[in-house]
Every structure is written in structure tokens, then in C-alpha cells.
C-alpha atoms as a PDB file:
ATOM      1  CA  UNK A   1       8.985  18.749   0.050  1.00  0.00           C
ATOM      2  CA  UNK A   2       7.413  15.746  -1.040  1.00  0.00           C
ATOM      3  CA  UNK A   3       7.679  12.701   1.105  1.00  0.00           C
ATOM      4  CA  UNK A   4      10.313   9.487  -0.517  1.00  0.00           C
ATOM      5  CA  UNK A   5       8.646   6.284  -1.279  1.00  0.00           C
ATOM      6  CA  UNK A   6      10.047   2.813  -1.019  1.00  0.00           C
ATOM      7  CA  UNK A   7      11.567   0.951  -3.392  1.00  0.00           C
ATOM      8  CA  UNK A   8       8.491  -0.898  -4.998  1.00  0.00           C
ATOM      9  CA  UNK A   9       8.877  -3.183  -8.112  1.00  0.00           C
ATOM     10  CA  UNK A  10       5.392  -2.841  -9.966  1.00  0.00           C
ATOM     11  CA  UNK A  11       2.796  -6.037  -9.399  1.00  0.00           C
ATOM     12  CA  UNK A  12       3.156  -8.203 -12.105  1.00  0.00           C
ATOM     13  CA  UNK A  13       0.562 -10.891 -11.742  1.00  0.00           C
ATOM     14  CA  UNK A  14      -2.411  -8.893 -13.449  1.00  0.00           C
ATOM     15  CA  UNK A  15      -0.377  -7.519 -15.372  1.00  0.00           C
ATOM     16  CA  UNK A  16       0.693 -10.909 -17.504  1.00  0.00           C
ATOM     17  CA  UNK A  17      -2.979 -10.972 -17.893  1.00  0.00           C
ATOM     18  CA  UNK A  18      -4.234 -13.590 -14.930  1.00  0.00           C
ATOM     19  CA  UNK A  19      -7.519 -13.899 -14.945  1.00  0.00           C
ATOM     20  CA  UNK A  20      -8.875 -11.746 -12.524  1.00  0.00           C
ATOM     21  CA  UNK A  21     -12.336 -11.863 -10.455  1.00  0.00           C
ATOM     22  CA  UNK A  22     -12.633  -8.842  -8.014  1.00  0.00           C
ATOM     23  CA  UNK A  23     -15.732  -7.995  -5.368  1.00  0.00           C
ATOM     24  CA  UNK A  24     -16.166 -11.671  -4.869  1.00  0.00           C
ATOM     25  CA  UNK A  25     -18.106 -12.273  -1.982  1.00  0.00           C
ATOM     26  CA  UNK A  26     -18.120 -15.885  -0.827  1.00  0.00           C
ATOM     27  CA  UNK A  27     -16.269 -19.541  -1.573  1.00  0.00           C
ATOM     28  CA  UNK A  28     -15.968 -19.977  -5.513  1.00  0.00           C
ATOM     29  CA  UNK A  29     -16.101 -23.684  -7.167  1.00  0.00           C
ATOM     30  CA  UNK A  30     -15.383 -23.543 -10.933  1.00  0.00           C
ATOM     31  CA  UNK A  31     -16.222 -26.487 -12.698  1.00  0.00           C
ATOM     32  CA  UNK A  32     -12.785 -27.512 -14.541  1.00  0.00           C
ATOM     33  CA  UNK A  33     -11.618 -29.933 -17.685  1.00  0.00           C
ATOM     34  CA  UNK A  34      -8.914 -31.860 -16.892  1.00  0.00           C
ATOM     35  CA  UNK A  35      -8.590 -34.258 -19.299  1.00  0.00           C
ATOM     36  CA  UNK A  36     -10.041 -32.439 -22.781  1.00  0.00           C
ATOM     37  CA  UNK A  37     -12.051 -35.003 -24.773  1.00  0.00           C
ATOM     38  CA  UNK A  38     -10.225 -36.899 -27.894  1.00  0.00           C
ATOM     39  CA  UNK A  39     -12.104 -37.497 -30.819  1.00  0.00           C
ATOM     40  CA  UNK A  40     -11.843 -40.574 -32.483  1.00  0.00           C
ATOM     41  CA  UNK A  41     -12.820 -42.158 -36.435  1.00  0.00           C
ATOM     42  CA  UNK A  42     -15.522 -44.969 -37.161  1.00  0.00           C
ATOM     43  CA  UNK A  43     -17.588 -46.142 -39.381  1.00  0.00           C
ATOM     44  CA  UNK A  44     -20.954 -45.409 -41.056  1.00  0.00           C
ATOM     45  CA  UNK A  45     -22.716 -47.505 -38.019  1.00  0.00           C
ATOM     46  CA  UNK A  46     -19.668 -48.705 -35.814  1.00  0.00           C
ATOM     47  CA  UNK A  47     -19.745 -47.923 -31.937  1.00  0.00           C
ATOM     48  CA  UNK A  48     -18.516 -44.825 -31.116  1.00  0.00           C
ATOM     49  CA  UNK A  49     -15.183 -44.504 -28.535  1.00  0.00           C
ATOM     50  CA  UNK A  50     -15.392 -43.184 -24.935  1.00  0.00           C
ATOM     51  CA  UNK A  51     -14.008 -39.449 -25.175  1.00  0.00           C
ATOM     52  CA  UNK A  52     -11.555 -40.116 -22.335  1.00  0.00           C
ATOM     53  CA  UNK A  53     -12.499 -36.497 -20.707  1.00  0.00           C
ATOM     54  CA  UNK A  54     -12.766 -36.166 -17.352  1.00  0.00           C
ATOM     55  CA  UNK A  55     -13.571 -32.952 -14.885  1.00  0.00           C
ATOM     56  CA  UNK A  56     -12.779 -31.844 -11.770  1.00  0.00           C
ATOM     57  CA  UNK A  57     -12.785 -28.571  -9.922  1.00  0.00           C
ATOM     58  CA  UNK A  58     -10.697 -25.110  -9.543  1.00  0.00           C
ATOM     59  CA  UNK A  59     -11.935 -23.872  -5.523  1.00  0.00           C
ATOM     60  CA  UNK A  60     -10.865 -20.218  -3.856  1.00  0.00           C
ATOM     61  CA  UNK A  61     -11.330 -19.639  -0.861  1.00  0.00           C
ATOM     62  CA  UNK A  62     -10.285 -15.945   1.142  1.00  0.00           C
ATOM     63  CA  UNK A  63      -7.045 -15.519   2.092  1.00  0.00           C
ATOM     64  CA  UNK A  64      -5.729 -13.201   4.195  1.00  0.00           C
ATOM     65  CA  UNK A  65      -2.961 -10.781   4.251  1.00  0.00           C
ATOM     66  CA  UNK A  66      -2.374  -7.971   6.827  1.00  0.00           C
ATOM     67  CA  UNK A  67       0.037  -5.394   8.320  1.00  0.00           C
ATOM     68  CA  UNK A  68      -0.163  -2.501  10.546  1.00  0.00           C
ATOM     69  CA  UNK A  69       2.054   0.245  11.322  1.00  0.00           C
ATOM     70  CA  UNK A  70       2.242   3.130  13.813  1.00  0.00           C
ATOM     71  CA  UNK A  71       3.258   7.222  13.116  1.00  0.00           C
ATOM     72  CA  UNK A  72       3.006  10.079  15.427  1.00  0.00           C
ATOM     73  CA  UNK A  73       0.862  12.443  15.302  1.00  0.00           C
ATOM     74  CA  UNK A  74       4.007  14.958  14.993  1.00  0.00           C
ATOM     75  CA  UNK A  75       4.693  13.842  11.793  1.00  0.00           C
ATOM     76  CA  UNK A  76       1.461  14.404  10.550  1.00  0.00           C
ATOM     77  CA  UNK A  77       1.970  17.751  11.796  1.00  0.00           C
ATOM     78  CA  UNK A  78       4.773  18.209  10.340  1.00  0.00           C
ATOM     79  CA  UNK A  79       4.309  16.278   7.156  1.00  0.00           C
ATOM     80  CA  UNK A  80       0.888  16.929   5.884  1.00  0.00           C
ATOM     81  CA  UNK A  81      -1.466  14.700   4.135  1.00  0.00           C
ATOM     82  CA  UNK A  82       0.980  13.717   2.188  1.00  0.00           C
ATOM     83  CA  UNK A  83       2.650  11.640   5.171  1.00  0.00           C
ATOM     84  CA  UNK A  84      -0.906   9.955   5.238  1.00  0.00           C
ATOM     85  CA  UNK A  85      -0.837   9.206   1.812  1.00  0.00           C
ATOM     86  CA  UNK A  86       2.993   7.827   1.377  1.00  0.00           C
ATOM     87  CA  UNK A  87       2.162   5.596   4.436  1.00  0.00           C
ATOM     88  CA  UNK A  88      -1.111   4.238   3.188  1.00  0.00           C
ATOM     89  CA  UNK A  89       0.187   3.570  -0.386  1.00  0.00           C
ATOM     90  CA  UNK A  90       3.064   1.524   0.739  1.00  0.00           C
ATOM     91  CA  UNK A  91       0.951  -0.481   2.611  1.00  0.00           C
ATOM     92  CA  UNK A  92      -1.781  -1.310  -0.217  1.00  0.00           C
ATOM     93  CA  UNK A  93       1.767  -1.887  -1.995  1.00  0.00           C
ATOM     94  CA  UNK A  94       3.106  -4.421   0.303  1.00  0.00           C
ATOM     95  CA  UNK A  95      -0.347  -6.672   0.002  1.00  0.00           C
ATOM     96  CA  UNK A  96      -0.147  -6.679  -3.998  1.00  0.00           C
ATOM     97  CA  UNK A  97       3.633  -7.690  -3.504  1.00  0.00           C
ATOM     98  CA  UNK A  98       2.837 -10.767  -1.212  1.00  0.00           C
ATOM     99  CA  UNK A  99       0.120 -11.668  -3.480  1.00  0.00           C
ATOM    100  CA  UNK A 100       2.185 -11.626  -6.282  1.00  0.00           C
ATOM    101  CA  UNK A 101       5.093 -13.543  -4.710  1.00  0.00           C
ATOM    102  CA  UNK A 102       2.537 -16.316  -3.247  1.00  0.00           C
ATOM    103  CA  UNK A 103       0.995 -16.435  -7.161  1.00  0.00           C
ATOM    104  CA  UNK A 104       4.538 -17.130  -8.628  1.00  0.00           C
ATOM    105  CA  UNK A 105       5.480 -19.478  -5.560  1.00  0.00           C
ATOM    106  CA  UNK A 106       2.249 -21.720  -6.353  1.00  0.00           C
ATOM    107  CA  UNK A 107       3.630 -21.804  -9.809  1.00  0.00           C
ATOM    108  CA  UNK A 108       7.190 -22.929  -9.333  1.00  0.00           C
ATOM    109  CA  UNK A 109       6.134 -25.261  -6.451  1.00  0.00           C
ATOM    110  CA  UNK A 110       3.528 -26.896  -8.534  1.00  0.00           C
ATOM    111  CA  UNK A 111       4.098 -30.291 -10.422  1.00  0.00           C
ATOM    112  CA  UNK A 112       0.821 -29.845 -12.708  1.00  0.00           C
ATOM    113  CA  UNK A 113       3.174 -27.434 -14.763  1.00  0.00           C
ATOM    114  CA  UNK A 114       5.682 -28.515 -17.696  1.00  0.00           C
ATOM    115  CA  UNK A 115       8.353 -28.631 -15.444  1.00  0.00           C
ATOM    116  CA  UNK A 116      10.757 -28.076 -17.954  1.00  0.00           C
ATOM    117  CA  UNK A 117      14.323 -27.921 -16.148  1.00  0.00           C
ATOM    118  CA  UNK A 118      14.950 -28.493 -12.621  1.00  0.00           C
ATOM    119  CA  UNK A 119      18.356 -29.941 -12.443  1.00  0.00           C
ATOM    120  CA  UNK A 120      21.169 -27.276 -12.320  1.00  0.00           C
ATOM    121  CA  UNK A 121      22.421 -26.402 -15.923  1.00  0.00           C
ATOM    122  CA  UNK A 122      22.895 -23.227 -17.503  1.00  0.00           C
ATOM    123  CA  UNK A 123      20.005 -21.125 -19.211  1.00  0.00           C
ATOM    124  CA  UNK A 124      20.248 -21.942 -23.062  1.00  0.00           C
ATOM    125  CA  UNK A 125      18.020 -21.305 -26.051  1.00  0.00           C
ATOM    126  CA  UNK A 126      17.212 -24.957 -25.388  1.00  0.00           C
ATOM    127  CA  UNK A 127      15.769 -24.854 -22.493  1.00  0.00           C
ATOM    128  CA  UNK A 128      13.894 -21.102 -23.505  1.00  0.00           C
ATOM    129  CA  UNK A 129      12.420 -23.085 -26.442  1.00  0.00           C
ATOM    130  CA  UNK A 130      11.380 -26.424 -24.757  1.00  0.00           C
ATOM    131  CA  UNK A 131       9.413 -24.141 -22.719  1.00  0.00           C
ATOM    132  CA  UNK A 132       7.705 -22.792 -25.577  1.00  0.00           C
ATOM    133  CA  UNK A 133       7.013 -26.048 -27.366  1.00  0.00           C
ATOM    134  CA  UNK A 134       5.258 -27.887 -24.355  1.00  0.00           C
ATOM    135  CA  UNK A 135       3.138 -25.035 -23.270  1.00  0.00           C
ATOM    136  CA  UNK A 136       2.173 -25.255 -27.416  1.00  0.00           C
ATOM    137  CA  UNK A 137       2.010 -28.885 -26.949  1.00  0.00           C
ATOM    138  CA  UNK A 138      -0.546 -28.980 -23.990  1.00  0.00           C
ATOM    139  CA  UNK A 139      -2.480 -26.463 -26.214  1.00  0.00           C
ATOM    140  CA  UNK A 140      -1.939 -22.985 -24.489  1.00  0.00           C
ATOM    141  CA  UNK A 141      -2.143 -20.011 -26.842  1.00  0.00           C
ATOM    142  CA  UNK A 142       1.135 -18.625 -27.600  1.00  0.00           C
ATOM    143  CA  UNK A 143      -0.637 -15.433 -29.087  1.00  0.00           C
ATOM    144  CA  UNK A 144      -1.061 -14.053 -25.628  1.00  0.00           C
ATOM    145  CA  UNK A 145       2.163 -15.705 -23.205  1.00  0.00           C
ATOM    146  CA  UNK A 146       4.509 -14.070 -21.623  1.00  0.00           C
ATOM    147  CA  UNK A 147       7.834 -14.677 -19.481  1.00  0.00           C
ATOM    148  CA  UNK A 148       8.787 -14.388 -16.184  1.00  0.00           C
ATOM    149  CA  UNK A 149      12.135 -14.078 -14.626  1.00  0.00           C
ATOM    150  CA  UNK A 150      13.959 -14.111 -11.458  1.00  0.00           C
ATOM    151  CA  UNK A 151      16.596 -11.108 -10.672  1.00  0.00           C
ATOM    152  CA  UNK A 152      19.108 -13.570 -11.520  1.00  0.00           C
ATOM    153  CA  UNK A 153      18.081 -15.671 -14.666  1.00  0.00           C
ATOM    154  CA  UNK A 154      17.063 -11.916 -15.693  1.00  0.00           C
ATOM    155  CA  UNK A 155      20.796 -11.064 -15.647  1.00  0.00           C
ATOM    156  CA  UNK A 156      21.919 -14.724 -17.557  1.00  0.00           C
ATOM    157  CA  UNK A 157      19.118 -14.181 -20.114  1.00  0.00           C
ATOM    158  CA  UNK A 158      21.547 -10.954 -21.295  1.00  0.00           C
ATOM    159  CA  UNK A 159      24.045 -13.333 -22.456  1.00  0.00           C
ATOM    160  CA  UNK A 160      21.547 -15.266 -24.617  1.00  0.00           C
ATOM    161  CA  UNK A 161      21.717 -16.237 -28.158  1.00  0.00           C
ATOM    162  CA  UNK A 162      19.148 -18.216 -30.516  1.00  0.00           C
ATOM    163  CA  UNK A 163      22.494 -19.564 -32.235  1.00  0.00           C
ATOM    164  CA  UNK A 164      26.021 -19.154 -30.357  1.00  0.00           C
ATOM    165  CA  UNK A 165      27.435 -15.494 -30.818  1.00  0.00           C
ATOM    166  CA  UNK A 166      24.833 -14.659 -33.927  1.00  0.00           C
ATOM    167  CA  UNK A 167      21.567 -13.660 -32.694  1.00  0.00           C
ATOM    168  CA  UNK A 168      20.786 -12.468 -29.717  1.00  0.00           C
ATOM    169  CA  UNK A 169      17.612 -13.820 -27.682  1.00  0.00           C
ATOM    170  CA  UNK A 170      16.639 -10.274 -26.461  1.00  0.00           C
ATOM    171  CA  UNK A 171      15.453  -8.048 -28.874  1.00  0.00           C
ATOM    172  CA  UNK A 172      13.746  -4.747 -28.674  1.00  0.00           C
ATOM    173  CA  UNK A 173      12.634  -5.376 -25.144  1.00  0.00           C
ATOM    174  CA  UNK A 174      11.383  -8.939 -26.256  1.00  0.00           C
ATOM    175  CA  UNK A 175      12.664 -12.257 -25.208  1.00  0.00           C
ATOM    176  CA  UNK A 176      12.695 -14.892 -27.861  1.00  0.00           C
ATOM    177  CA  UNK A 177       9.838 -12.999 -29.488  1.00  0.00           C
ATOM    178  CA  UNK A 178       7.973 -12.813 -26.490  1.00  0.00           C
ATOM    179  CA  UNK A 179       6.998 -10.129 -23.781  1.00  0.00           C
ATOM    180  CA  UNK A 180       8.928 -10.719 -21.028  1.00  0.00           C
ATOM    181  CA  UNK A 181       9.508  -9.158 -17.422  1.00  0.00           C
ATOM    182  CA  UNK A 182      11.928  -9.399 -14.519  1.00  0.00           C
ATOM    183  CA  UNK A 183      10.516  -9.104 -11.206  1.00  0.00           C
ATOM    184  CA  UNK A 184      12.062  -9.783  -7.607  1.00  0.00           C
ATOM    185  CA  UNK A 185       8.494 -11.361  -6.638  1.00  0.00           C
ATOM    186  CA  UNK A 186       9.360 -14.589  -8.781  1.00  0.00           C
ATOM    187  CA  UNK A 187      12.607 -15.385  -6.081  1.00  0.00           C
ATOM    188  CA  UNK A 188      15.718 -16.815  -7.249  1.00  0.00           C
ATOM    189  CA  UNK A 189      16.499 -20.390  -6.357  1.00  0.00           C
ATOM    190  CA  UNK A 190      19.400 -22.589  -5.238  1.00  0.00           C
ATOM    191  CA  UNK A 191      21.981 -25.294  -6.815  1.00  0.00           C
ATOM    192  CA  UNK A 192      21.828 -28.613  -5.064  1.00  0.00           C
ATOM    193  CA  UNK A 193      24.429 -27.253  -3.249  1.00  0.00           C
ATOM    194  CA  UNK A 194      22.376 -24.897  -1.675  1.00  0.00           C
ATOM    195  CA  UNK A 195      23.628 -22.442  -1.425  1.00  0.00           C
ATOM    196  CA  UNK A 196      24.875 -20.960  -5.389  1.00  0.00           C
ATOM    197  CA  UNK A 197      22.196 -18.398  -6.425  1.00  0.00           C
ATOM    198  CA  UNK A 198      20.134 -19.594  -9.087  1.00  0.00           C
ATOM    199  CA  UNK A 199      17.448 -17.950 -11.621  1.00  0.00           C
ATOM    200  CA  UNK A 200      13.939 -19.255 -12.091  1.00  0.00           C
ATOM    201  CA  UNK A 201      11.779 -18.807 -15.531  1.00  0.00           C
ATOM    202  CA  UNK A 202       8.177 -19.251 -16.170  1.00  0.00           C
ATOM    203  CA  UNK A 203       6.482 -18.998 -19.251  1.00  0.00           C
ATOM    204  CA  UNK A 204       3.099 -19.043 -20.607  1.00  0.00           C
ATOM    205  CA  UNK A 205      -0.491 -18.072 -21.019  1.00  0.00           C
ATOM    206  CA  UNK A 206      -1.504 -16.709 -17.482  1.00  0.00           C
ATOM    207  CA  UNK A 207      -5.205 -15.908 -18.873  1.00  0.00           C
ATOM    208  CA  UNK A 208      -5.523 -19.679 -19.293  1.00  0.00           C
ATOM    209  CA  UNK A 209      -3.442 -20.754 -16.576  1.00  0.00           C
ATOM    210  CA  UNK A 210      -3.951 -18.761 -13.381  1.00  0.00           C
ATOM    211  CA  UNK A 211      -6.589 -17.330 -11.369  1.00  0.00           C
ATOM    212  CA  UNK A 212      -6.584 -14.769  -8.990  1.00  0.00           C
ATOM    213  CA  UNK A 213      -9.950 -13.810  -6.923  1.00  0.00           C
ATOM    214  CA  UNK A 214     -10.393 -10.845  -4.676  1.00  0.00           C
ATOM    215  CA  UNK A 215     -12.919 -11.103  -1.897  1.00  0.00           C
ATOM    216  CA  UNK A 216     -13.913  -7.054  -1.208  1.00  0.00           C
ATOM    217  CA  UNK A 217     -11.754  -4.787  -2.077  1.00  0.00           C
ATOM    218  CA  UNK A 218      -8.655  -2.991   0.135  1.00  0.00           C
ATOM    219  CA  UNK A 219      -9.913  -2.318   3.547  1.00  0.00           C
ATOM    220  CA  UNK A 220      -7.746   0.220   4.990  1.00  0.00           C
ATOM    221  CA  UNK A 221      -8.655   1.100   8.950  1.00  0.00           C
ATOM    222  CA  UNK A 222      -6.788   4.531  10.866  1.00  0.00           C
ATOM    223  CA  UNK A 223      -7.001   4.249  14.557  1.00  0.00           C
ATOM    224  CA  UNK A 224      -6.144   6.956  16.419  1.00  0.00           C
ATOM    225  CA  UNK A 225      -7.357   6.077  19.646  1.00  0.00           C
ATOM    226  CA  UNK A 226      -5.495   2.852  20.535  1.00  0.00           C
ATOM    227  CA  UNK A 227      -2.276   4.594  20.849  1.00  0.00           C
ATOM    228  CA  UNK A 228      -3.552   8.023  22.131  1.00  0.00           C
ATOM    229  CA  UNK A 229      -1.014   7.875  25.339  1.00  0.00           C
ATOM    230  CA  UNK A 230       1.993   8.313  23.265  1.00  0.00           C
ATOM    231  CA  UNK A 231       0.461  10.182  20.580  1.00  0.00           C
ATOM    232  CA  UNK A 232       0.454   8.113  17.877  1.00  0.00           C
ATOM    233  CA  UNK A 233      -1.842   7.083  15.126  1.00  0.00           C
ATOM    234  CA  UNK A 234      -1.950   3.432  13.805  1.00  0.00           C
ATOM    235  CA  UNK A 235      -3.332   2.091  10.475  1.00  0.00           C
ATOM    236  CA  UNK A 236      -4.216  -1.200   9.715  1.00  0.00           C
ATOM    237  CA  UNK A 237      -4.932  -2.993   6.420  1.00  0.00           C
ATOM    238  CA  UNK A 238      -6.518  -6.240   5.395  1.00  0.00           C
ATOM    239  CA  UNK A 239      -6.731  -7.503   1.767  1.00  0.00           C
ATOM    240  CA  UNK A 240      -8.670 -10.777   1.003  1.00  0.00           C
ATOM    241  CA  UNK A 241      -7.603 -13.272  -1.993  1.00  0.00           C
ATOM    242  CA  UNK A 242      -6.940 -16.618  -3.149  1.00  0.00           C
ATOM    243  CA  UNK A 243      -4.492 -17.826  -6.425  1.00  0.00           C
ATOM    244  CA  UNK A 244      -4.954 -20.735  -8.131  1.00  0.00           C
ATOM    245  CA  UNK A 245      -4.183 -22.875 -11.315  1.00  0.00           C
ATOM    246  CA  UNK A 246      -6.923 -22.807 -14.120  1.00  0.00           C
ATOM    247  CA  UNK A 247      -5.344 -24.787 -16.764  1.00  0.00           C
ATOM    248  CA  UNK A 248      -1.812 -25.448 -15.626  1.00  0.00           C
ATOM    249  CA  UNK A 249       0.000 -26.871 -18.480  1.00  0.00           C
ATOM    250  CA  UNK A 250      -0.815 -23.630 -19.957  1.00  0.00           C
ATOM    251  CA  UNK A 251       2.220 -23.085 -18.161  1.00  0.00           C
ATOM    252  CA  UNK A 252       6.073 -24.103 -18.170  1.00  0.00           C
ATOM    253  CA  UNK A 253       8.828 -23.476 -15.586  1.00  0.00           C
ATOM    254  CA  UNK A 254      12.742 -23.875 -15.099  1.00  0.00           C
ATOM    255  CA  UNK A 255      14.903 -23.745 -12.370  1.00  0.00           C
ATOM    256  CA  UNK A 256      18.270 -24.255 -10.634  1.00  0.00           C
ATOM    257  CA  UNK A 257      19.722 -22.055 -13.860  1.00  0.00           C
ATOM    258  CA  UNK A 258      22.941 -20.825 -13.962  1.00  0.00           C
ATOM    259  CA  UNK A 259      25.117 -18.950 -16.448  1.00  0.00           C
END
């Protein structure tokens, strides 16, 4: 019969639409706006005003993420290709999970963002729509943003409504009008008390606001010589990639949320 897979949520990083740059073969420098230029009136011949822009850079560098793991030869036996195949895909499934739970951790750790909520309170249609407004504010375009949620602010979200006990926040499958996923890769946080579960929301235009660069592509590696003596076969992967901000206040977050 055909072989059980792990429990996998789906990657979600790409899939918000992060802008993505695969095959890339060396250190990448993108030249950045940090400060957008501000026009400003005058007259016919008056001096014109300093646009107040100023630049820096967005850098990636390779990162990388590995695991191995060992099967006998017994089971391949036994098992088929499809052993081979189960084993490999969960593999190449456990590097696109720690990529996308390092993406969302640079996120929620970063202070660039609208940091919209990070005392506790409890999720409202408030705090939902405060998110909205400053990513609009900073000049991200709504036409293409998404949310994010923890497990946990997934499950308070449920309770939501745009006006108390009228209409609800989630409807057909969108959130406040929005696309919007759950995923366990964006963690749920803590109360000051440290130790009361908490959900987490982001929100946003990931095309603008994030960057993720692969440096090859999957390199997968069977060895079945190392382990010979006790007859097993091991397999190694490597994946190289870096995550970034591109335009962060593109972006807003909230945390320490509670029912």
C-alpha cells in the first residue's frame, strides 16, 4: 500500500506572493529607497526644496539549512520506490517549513514594521483595521495584501465582528475583505506573563515587503556507502536562502492577542 506522509502544513511564504529570486548564484546588494522623495510647491523662479529622500541597501547572503536521515536497506526492499520518495519529499518539506518560519520570525521580530499591537489585549476589529490603515498609510498596495495568522489568533479571529454581534469579520473564506491564511509557521506568542498562549497577525503586501532569494536549487545527496556495515542508506539535503525586508512598512503586525 502506499506509504503515510507527515503531517505537513503547505509553505506559505511564496504563496502570499514574496518576491521571489531563485538560481541565484552569489551575494545580492539591491539598491533600496528608504525615505521616498516629497515634493514640494514654489514659485515661477523660487529655489526649489531638498526632496528629503534618502537610500540605502537590501543585502542576501546564502543561508543554510540541512538535515539528514538514515533507512535500511530492508525497507527499501520491502517498501519500493515509493519509501524513497516519501522520505525524500518530507525532507525537501522540512527545508520550505524552516524557511518559512525564519521569513515570518524576521517579520514579527522586526521594528521597521507598523507594529501595530504588542501589549496584551484581545483581537478586535480595531486592531484588524489599524493594521490596514497604516500599511495604506506608508503606501503599500492593498489590491494585492494578505493576512497571516498564528494557530491561535486563527481560532479568536472566529469570534470576530466588524460591529458587535452584526457582521461577522470572516466571510466566504475572507477576513475583513481580505485573503487570509492560518499557518503553524507564523508561532503563537506569549502574555507578559509568559506563559498564556497568545496569537500573532501580520498583514500586508509581501510582493512589496519581503524578499526571499534561493542560491541553487534543492540539492538532495543518497549515500549508501557510509553506513554499509549495518545496511543502511543515508540521505542528506542542503537548501541555500536568505529572507529579507524590501519595503517593510508595507507591512503591519500584532501580538500578545487574546480572546
Amino acid at each position: 500500500p502506499s506509504a503515510i506522509e507527515a503531517l505537513r502544513a503547505p509553505t506559505v511564504v511564496e504563496g502570499l506572493g514574496t518576491t521571489v529570486i531563485r538560481n541565484a548564484t552569489g551575494n545580492i546588494q539591491f539598491p533600496r529607497i528608504s525615505v521616498k522623495a516629497v515634493g514640494a510647491s514654489a514659485t515661477e523662479i523660487g529655489t526649489n526644496a531638498a526632496s528629503t529622500m534618502a537610500m540605502d541597501e537590501v543585502s542576501l547572503s546564502p543561508q543554510r539549512v540541512a538535515a539528514y536521515t538514515k533507512y535500511s536497506k530492508m525497507l527499501v526492499t520491502q517498501g519500493g520506490p515509493e519509501v524513497d520518495r516519501l522520505i525524500a519529499n518530507d525532507l525537501a518539506a522540512a527545508m520550505n517549513a524552516y524557511i518559512d518560519d525564519y521569513a515570518f520570525d524576521t517579520i514579527m521580530a522586526s521594528t521597521d514594521v507598523n507594529q501595530t499591537q504588542t501589549a496584551d489585549v484581545a483581537l478586535s476589529a480595531a486592531t484588524v483595521n489599524l493594521m490596514e490603515s497604516q500599511a495604506l498609510a506608508a503606501g503599500a498596495n492593498l489590491a494585492g495584501a494578505s493576512y497571516v495568522m498564528s494557530p491561535n489568533a486563527y481560532t479568536n479571529s472566529k469570534a470576530l465582528a466588524q460591529v458587535s454581534a452584526v457582521s461577522a469579520i470572516w466571510e466566504d473564506g475572507r477576513f475583513n475583505m481580505y485573503n487570509a491564511v492560518a499557518t503553524p509557521y507564523l508561532v503563537n506568542g506569549f502574555l507578559a506573563d509568559g506563559t498564556t498562549v497568545a496569537g500573532q497577525i501580520m498583514f500586508g503586501n509581501f510582493a512589496q515587503g519581503a524578499i526571499l532569494a534561493y542560491f541553487g536549487g534543492l540539492d538532495l545527496l543518497v549515500d549508501p556507502y557510509s553506513d554499509a556495515g549495518t545496511a543502511q542508506i543515508a540521505l542528506h539535503v542542503n537548501r541555500f536562502f536568505d529572507f529579507d525586508l524590501r519595503q517593510p512598512a508595507a507591512l503591519s503586525t500584532a501580538t500578545a492577542l487574546v480572546q
